[in-house]
N, C-alpha and C. Protein backbone atom coordinates (compact mmCIF):
# COMPACT_ATOMS: atom_id res chain seq x y z
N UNK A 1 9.75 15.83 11.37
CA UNK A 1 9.22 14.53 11.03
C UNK A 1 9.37 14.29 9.52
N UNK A 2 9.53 12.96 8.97
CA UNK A 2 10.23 12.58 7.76
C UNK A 2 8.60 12.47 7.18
N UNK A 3 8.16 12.35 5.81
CA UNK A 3 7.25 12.43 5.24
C UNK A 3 6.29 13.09 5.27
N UNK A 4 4.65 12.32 4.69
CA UNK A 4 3.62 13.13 4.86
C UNK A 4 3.27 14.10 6.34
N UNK A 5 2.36 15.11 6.39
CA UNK A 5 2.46 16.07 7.74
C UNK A 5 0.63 15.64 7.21
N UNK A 6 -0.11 15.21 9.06
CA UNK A 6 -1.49 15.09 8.87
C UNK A 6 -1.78 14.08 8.16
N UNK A 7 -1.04 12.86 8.35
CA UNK A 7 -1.69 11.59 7.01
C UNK A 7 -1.88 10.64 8.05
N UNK A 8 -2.76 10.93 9.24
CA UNK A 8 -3.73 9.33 10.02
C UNK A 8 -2.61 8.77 10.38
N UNK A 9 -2.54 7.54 9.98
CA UNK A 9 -1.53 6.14 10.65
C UNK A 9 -0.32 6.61 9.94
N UNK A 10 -0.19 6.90 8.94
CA UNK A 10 1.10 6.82 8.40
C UNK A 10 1.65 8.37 8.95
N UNK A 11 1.40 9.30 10.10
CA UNK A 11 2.04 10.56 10.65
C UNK A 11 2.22 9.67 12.12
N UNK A 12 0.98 9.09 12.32
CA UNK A 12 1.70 8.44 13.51
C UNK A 12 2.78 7.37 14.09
N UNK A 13 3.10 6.39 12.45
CA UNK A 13 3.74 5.46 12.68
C UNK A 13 5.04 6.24 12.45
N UNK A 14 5.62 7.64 11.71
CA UNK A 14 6.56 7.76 11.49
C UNK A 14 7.29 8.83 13.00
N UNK A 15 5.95 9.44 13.50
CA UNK A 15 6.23 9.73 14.72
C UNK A 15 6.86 8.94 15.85
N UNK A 16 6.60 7.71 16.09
CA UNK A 16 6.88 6.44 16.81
C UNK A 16 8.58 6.55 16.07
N UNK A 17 8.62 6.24 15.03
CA UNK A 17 9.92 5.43 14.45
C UNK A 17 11.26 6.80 15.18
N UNK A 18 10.51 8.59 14.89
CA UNK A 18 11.16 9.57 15.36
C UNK A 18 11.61 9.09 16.23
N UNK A 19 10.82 8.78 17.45
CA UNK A 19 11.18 8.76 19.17
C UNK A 19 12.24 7.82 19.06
N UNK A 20 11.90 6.68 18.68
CA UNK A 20 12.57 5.60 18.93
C UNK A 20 14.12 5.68 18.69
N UNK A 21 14.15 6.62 17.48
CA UNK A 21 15.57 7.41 16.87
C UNK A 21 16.10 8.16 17.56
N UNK A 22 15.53 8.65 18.84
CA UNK A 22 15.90 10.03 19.14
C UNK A 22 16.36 9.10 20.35
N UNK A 23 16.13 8.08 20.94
CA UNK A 23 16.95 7.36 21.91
C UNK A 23 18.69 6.85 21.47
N UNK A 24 18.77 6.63 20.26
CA UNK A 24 19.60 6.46 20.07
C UNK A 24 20.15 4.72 19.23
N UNK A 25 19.18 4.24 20.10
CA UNK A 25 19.20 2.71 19.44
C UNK A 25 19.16 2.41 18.05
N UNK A 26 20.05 1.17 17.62
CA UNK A 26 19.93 1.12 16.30
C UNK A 26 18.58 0.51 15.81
N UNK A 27 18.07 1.40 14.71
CA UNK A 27 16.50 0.71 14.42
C UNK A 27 16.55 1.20 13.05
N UNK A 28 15.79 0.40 11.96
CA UNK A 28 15.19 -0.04 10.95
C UNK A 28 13.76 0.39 10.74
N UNK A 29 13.46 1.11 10.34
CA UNK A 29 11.85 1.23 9.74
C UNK A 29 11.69 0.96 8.15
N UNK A 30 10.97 -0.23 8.09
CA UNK A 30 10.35 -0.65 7.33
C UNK A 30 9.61 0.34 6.50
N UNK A 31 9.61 0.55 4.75
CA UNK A 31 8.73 1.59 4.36
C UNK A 31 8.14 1.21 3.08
N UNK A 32 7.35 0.34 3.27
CA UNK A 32 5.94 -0.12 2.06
C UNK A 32 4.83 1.11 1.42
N UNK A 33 4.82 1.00 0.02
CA UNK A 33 3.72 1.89 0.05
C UNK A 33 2.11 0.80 -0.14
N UNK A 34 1.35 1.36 -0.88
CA UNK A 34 0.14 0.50 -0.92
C UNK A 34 0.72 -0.96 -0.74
N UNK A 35 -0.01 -1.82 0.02
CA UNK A 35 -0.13 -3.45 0.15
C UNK A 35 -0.76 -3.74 -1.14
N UNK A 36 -0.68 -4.50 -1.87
CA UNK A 36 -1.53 -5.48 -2.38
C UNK A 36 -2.09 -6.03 -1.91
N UNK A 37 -1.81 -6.46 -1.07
CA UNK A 37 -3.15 -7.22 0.03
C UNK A 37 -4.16 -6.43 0.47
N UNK A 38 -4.03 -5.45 0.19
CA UNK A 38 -5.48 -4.34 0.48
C UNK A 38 -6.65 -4.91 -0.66
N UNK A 39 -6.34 -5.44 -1.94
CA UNK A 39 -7.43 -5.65 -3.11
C UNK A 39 -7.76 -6.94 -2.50
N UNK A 40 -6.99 -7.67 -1.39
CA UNK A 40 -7.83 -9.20 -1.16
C UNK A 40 -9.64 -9.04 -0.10
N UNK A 41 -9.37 -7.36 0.45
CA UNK A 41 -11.08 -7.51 0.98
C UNK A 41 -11.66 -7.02 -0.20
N UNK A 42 -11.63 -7.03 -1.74
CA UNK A 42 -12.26 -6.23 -2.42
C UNK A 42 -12.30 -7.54 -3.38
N UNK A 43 -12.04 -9.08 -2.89
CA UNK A 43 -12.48 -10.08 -3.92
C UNK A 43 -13.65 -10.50 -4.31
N UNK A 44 -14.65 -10.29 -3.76
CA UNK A 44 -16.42 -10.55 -3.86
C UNK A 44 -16.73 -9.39 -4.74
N UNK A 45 -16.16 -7.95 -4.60
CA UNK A 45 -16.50 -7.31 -5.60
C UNK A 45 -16.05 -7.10 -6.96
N UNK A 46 -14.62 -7.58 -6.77
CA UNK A 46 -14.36 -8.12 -7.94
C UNK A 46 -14.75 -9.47 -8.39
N UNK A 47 -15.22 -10.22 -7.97
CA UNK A 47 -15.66 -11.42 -8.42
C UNK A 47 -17.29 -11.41 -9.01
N UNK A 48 -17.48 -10.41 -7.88
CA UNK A 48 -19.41 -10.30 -8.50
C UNK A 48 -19.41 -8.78 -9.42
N UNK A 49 -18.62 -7.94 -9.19
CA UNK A 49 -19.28 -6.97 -9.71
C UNK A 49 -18.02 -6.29 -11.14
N UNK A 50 -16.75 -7.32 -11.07
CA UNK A 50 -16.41 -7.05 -12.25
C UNK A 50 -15.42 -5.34 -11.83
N UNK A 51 -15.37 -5.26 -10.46
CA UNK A 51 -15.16 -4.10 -10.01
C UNK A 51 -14.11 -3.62 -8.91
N UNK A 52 -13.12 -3.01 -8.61
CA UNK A 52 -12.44 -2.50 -7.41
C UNK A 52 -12.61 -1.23 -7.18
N UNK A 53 -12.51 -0.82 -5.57
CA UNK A 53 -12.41 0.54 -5.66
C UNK A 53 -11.20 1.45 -4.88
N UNK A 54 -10.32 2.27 -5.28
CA UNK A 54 -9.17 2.97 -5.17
C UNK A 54 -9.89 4.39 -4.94
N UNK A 55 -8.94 5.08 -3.98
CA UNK A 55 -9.51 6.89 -3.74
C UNK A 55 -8.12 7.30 -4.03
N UNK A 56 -8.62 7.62 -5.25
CA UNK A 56 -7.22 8.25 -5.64
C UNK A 56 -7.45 8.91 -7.13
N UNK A 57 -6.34 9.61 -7.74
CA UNK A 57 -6.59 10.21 -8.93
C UNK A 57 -6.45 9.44 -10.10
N UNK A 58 -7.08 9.41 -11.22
CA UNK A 58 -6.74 8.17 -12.08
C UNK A 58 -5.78 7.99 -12.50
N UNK A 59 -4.66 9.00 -13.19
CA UNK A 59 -3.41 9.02 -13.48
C UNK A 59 -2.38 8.94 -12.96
N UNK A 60 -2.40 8.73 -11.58
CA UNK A 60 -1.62 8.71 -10.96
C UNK A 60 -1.38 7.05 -10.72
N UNK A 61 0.66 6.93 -10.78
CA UNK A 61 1.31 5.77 -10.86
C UNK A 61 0.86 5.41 -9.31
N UNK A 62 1.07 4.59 -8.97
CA UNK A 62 0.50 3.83 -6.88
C UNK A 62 1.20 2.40 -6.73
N UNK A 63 2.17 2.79 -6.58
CA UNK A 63 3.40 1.91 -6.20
C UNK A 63 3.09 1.04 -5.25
N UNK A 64 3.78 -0.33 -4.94
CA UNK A 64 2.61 -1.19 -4.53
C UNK A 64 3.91 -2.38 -4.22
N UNK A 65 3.39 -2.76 -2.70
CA UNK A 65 4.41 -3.81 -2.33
C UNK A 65 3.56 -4.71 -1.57
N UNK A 66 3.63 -6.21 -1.57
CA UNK A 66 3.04 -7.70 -1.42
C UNK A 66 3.99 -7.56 0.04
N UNK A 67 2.89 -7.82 0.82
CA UNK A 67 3.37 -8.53 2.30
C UNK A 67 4.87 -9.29 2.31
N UNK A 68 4.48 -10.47 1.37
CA UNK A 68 5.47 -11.49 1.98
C UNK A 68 6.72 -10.93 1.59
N UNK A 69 6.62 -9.66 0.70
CA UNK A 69 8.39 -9.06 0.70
C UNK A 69 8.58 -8.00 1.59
N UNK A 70 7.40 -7.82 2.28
CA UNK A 70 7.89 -7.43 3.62
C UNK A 70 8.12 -8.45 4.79
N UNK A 71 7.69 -9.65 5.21
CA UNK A 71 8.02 -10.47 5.88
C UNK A 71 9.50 -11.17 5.43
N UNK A 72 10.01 -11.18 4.46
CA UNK A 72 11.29 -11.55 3.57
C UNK A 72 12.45 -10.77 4.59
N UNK A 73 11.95 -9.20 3.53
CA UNK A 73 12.85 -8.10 4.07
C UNK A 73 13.07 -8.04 5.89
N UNK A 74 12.21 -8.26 6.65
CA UNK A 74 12.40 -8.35 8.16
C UNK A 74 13.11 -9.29 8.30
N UNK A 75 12.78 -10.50 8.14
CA UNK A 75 13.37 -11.49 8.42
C UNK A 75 14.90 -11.42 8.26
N UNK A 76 15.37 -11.09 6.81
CA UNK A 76 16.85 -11.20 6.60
C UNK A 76 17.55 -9.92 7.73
N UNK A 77 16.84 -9.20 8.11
CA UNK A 77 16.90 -7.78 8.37
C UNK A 77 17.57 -7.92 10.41
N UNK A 78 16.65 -8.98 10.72
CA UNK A 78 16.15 -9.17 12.13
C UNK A 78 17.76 -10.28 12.23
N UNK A 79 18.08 -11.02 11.65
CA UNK A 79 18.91 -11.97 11.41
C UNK A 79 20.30 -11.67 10.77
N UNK A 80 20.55 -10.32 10.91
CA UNK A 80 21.43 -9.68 10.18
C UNK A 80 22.05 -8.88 11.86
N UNK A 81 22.97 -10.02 12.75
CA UNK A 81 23.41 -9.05 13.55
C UNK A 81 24.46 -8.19 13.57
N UNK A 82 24.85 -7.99 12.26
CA UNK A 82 26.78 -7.14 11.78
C UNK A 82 25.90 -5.58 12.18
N UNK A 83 24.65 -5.61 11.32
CA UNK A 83 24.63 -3.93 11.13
C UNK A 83 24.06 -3.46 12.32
N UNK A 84 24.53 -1.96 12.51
CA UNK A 84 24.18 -0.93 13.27
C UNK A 84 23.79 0.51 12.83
N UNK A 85 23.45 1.11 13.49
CA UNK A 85 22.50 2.53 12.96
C UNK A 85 21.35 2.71 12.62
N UNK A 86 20.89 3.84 12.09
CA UNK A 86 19.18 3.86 11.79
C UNK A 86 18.91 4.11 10.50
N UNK A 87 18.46 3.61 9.96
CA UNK A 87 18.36 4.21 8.85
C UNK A 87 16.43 3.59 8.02
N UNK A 88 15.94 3.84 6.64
CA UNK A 88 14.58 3.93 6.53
C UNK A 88 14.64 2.64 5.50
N UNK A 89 13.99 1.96 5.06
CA UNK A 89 14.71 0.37 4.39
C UNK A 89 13.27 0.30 3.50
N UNK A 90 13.41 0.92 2.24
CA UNK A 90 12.07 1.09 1.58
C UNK A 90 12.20 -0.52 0.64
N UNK A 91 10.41 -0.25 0.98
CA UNK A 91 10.23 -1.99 -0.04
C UNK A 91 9.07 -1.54 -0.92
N UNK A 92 9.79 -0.60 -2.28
CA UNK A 92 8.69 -0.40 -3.65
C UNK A 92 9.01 -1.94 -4.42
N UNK A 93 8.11 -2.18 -5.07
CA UNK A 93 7.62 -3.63 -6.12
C UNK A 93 8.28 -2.76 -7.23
N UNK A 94 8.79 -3.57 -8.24
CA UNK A 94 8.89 -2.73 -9.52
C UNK A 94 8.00 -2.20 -10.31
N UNK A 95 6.78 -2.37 -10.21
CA UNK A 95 5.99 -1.67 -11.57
C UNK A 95 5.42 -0.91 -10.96
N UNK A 96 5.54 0.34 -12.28
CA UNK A 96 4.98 1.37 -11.89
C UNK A 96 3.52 2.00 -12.73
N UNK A 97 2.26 0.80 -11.87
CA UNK A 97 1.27 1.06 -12.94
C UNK A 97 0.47 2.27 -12.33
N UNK A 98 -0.53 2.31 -13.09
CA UNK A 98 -1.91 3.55 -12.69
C UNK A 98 -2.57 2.79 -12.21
N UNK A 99 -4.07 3.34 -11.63
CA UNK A 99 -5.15 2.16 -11.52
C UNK A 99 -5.45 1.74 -12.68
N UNK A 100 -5.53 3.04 -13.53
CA UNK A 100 -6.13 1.67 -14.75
C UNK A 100 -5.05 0.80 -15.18
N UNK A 101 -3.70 0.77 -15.15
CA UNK A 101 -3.39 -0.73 -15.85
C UNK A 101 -2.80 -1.74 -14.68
N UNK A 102 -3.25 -1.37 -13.26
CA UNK A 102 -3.37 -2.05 -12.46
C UNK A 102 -4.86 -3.07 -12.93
N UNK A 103 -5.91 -2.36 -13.16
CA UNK A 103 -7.43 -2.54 -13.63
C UNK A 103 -6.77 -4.02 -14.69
N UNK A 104 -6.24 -3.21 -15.57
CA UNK A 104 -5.82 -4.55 -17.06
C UNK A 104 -5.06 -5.32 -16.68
N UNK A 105 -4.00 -5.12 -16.04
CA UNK A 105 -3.06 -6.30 -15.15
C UNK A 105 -4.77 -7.42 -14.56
N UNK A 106 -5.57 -6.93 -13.30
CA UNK A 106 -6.20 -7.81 -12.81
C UNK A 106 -6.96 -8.72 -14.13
N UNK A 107 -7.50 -7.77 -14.77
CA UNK A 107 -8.31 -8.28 -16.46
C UNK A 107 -7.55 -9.38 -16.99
N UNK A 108 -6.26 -9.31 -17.41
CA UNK A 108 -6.01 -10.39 -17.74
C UNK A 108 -5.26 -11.50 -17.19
N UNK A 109 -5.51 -11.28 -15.83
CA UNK A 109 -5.24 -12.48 -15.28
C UNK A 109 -6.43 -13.11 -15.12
N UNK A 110 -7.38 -12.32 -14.67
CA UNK A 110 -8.96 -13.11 -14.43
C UNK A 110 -9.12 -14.11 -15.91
N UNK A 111 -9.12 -13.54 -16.86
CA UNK A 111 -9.32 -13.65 -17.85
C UNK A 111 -10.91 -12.72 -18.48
N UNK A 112 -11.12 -11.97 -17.40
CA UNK A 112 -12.25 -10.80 -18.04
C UNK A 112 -12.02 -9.35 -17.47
N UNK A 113 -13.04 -8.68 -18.26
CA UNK A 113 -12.80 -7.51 -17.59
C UNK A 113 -13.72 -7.29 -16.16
N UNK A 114 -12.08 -6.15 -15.35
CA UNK A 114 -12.06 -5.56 -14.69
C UNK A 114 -12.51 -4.49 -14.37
N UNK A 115 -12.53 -3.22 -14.06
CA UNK A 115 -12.57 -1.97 -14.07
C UNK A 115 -12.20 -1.62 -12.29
N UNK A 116 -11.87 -0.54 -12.70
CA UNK A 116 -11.16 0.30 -11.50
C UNK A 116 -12.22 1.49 -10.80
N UNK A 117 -13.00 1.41 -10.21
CA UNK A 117 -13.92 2.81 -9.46
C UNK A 117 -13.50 3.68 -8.97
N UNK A 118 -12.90 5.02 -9.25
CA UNK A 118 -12.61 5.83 -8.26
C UNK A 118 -13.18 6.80 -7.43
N UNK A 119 -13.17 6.93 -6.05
CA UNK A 119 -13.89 7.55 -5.18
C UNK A 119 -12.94 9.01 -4.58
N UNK A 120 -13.74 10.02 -4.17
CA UNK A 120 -13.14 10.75 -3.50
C UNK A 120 -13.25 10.60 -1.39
N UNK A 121 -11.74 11.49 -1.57
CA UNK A 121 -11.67 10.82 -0.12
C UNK A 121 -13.24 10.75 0.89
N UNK A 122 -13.84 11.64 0.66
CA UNK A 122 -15.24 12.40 1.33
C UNK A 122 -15.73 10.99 1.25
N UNK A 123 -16.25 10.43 0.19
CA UNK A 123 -17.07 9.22 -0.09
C UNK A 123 -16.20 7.98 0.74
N UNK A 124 -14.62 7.96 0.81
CA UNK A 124 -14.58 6.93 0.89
C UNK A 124 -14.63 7.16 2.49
N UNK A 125 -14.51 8.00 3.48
CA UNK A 125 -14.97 8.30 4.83
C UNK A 125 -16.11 7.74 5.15
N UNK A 126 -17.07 8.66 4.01
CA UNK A 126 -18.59 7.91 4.47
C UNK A 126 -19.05 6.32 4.25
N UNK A 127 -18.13 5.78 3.51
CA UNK A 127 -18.30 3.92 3.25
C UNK A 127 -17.57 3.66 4.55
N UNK A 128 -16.35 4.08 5.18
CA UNK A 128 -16.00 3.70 6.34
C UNK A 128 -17.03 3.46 7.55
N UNK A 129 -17.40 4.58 7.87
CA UNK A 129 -17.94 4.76 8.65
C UNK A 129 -19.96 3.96 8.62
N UNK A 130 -20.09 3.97 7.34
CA UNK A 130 -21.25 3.26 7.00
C UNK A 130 -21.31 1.87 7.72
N UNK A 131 -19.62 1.38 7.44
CA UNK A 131 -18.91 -0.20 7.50
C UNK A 131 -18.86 -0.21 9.31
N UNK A 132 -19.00 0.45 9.74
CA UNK A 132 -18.51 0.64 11.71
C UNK A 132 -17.78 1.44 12.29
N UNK A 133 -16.19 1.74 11.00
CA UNK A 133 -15.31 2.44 11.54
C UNK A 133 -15.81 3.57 12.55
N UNK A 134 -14.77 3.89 13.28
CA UNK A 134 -15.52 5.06 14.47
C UNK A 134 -15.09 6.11 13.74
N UNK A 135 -15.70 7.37 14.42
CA UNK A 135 -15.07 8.37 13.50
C UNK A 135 -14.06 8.71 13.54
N UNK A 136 -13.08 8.56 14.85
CA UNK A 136 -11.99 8.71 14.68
C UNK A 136 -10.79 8.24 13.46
N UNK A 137 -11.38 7.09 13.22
CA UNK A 137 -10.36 6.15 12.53
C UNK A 137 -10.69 6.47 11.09
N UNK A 138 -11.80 6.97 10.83
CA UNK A 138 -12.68 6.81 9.23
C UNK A 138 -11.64 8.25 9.10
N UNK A 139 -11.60 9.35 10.02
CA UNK A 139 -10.95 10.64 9.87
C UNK A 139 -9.13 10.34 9.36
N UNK A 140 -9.01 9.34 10.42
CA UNK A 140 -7.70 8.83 10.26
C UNK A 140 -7.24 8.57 8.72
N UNK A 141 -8.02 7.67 8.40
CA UNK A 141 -7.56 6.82 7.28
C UNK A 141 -8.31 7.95 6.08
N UNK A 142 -8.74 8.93 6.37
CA UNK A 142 -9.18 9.82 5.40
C UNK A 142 -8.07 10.74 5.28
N UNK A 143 -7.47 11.37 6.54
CA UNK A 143 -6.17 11.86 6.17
C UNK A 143 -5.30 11.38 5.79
N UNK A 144 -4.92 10.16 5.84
CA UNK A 144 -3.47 9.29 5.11
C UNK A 144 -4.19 9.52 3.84
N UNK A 145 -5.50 9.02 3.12
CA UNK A 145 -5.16 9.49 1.74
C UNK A 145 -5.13 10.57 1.11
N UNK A 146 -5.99 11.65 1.68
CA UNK A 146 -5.56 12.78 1.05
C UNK A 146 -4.17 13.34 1.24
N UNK A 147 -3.17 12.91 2.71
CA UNK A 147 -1.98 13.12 2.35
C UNK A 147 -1.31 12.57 0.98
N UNK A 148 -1.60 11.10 1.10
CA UNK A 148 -0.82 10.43 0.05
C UNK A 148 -0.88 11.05 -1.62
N UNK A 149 -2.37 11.45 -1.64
CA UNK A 149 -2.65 12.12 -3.33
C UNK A 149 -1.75 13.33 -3.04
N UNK A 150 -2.50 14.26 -1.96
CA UNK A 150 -1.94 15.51 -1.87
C UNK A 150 0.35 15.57 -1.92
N UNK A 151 0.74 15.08 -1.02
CA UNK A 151 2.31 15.25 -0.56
C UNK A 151 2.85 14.14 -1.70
N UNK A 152 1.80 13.07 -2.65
CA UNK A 152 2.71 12.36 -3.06
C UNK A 152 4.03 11.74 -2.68
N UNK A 153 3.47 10.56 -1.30
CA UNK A 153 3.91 10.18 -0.83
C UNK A 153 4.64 8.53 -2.26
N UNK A 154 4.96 8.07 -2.08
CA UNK A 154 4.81 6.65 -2.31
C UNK A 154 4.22 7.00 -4.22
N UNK A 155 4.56 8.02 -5.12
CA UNK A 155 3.97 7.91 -6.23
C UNK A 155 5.48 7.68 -7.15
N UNK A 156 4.85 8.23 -8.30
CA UNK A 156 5.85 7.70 -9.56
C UNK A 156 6.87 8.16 -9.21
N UNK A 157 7.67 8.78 -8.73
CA UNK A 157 9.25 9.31 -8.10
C UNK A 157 9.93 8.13 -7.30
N UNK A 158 8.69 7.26 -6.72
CA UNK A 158 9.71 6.43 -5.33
C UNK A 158 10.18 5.20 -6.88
N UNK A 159 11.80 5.56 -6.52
CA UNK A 159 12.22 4.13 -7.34
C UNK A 159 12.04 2.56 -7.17
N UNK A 160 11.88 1.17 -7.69
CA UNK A 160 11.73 -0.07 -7.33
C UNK A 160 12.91 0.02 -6.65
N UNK A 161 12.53 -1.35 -5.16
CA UNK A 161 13.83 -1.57 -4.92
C UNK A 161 13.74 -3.44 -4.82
N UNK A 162 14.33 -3.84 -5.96
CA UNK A 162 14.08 -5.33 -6.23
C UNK A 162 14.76 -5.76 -5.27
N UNK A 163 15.82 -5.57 -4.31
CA UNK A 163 16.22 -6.60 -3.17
C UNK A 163 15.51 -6.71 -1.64
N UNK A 164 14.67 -5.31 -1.57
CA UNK A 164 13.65 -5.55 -0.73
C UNK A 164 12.18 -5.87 -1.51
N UNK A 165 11.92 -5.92 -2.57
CA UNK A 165 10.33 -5.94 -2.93
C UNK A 165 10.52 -6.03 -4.27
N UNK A 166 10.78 -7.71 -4.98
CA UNK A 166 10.45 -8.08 -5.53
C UNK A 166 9.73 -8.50 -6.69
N UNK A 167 8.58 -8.61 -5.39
CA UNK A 167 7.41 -9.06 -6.47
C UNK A 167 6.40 -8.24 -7.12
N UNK A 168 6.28 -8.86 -8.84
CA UNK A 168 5.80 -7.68 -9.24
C UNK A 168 4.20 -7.75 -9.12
N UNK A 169 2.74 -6.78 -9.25
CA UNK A 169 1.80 -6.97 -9.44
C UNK A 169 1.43 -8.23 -9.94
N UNK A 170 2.04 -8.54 -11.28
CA UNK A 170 1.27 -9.35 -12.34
C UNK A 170 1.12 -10.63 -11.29
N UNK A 171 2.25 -11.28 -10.84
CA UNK A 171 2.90 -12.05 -10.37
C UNK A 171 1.97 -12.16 -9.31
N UNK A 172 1.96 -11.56 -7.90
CA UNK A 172 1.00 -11.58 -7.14
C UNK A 172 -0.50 -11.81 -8.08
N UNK A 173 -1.03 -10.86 -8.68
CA UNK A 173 -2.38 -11.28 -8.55
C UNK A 173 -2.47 -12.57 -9.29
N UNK A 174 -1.84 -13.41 -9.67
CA UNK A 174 -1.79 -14.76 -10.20
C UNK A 174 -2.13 -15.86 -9.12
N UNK A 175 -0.38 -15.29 -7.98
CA UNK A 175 -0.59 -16.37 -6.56
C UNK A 175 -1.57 -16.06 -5.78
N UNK A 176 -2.26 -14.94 -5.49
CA UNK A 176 -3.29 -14.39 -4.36
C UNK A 176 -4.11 -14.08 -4.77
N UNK A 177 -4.45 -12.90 -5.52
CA UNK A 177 -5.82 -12.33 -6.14
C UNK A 177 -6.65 -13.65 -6.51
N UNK A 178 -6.10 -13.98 -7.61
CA UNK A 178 -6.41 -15.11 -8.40
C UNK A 178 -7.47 -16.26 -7.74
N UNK A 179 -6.78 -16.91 -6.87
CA UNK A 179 -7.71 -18.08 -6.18
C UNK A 179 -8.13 -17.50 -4.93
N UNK A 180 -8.21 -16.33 -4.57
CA UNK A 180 -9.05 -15.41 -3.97
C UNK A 180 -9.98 -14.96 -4.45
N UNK A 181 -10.43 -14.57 -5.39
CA UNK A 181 -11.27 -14.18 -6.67
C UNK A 181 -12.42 -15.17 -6.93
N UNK A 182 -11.62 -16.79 -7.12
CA UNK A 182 -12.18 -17.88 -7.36
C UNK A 182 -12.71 -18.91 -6.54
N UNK A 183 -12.04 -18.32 -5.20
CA UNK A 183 -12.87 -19.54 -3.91
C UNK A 183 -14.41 -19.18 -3.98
């Protein structure tokens, strides 16, 4: 199996993509690391508390790709009937910030400060599960991140790839964060 080993959704989705390979058919897997759209359920706390929260190490770069250049990338992708074969079709954003100047990126677009919270995976299980998650899933999504810190999946090594993924942070949290923040 290609990547993290034991990382929740992201061991199972690459398991799926295996099989599907092992039939033979030509297929495409899509490979985003963090969404940006993950900071849009975290707008009330950034809006009231001046605050986001990331489980992750502080120094570490967390490469980061916006939906709609994954809906882009499919699209041209799905509509593209010349090619054949399998192959992995990564969509990194170009910048390669930390949380904290992810933190100053959001700061000065808000026009105040931000700050970045970091949690360990343990804590962020127990906010899951506080929230409803079952335990299965809180376990789940607890192993994708300690894979991701641990195997350094998706960190400062994965290169931008501007013809699948675009858009950069700043840029997004301008069009989305932004009047998400402010509704």
């Amino acid at each position: 199996m290609r990547g993290p080993q034991n990382a929740g959704p992201i061991s199972a989705s690459l398991t799926m993509d295996d099989r599907i390979r092992a039939t033979g058919v030509h297929h495409r897997a899509l490979c985003p690391p963090f969404l940006m759209e993950n900071l849009l359920g975290q707008a009330g706390s950034i809006r009231d508390r001046g605050e986001f929260h990331l489980t992750m190490t502080e120094d570490r770069v967390l490469r980061t790709c916006a939906t709609r250049d994954i809906a882009a990338t499919a699209a041209r992708l799905l509509l593209d009937g010349s090619w054949t074969g399998q192959e992995d079709v990564p969509l990194v954003g170009p910048d390669a910030l930390t949380t904290e100047g992810m933190a100053r990126v959001v700061s000065e677009v808000l026009g105040r400060p931000v700050r970045v919270r970091l949690t360990g995976v343990a804590q962020y299980r127990a906010a899951l599960l506080e929230r409803g998650a079952s335990e299965a899933w809180a376990q789940g999504l607890a192993d994708m991140v300690r894979a991701l810190e641990d195997q350094g999946f998706y960190g400062a090594e994965a290169p931008p790839t501007p013809g699948t993924a675009p858009t950069g942070f700043r840029t997004w949290c301008e069009q989305e964060l932004r009047p998400a923040v402010l509704a």
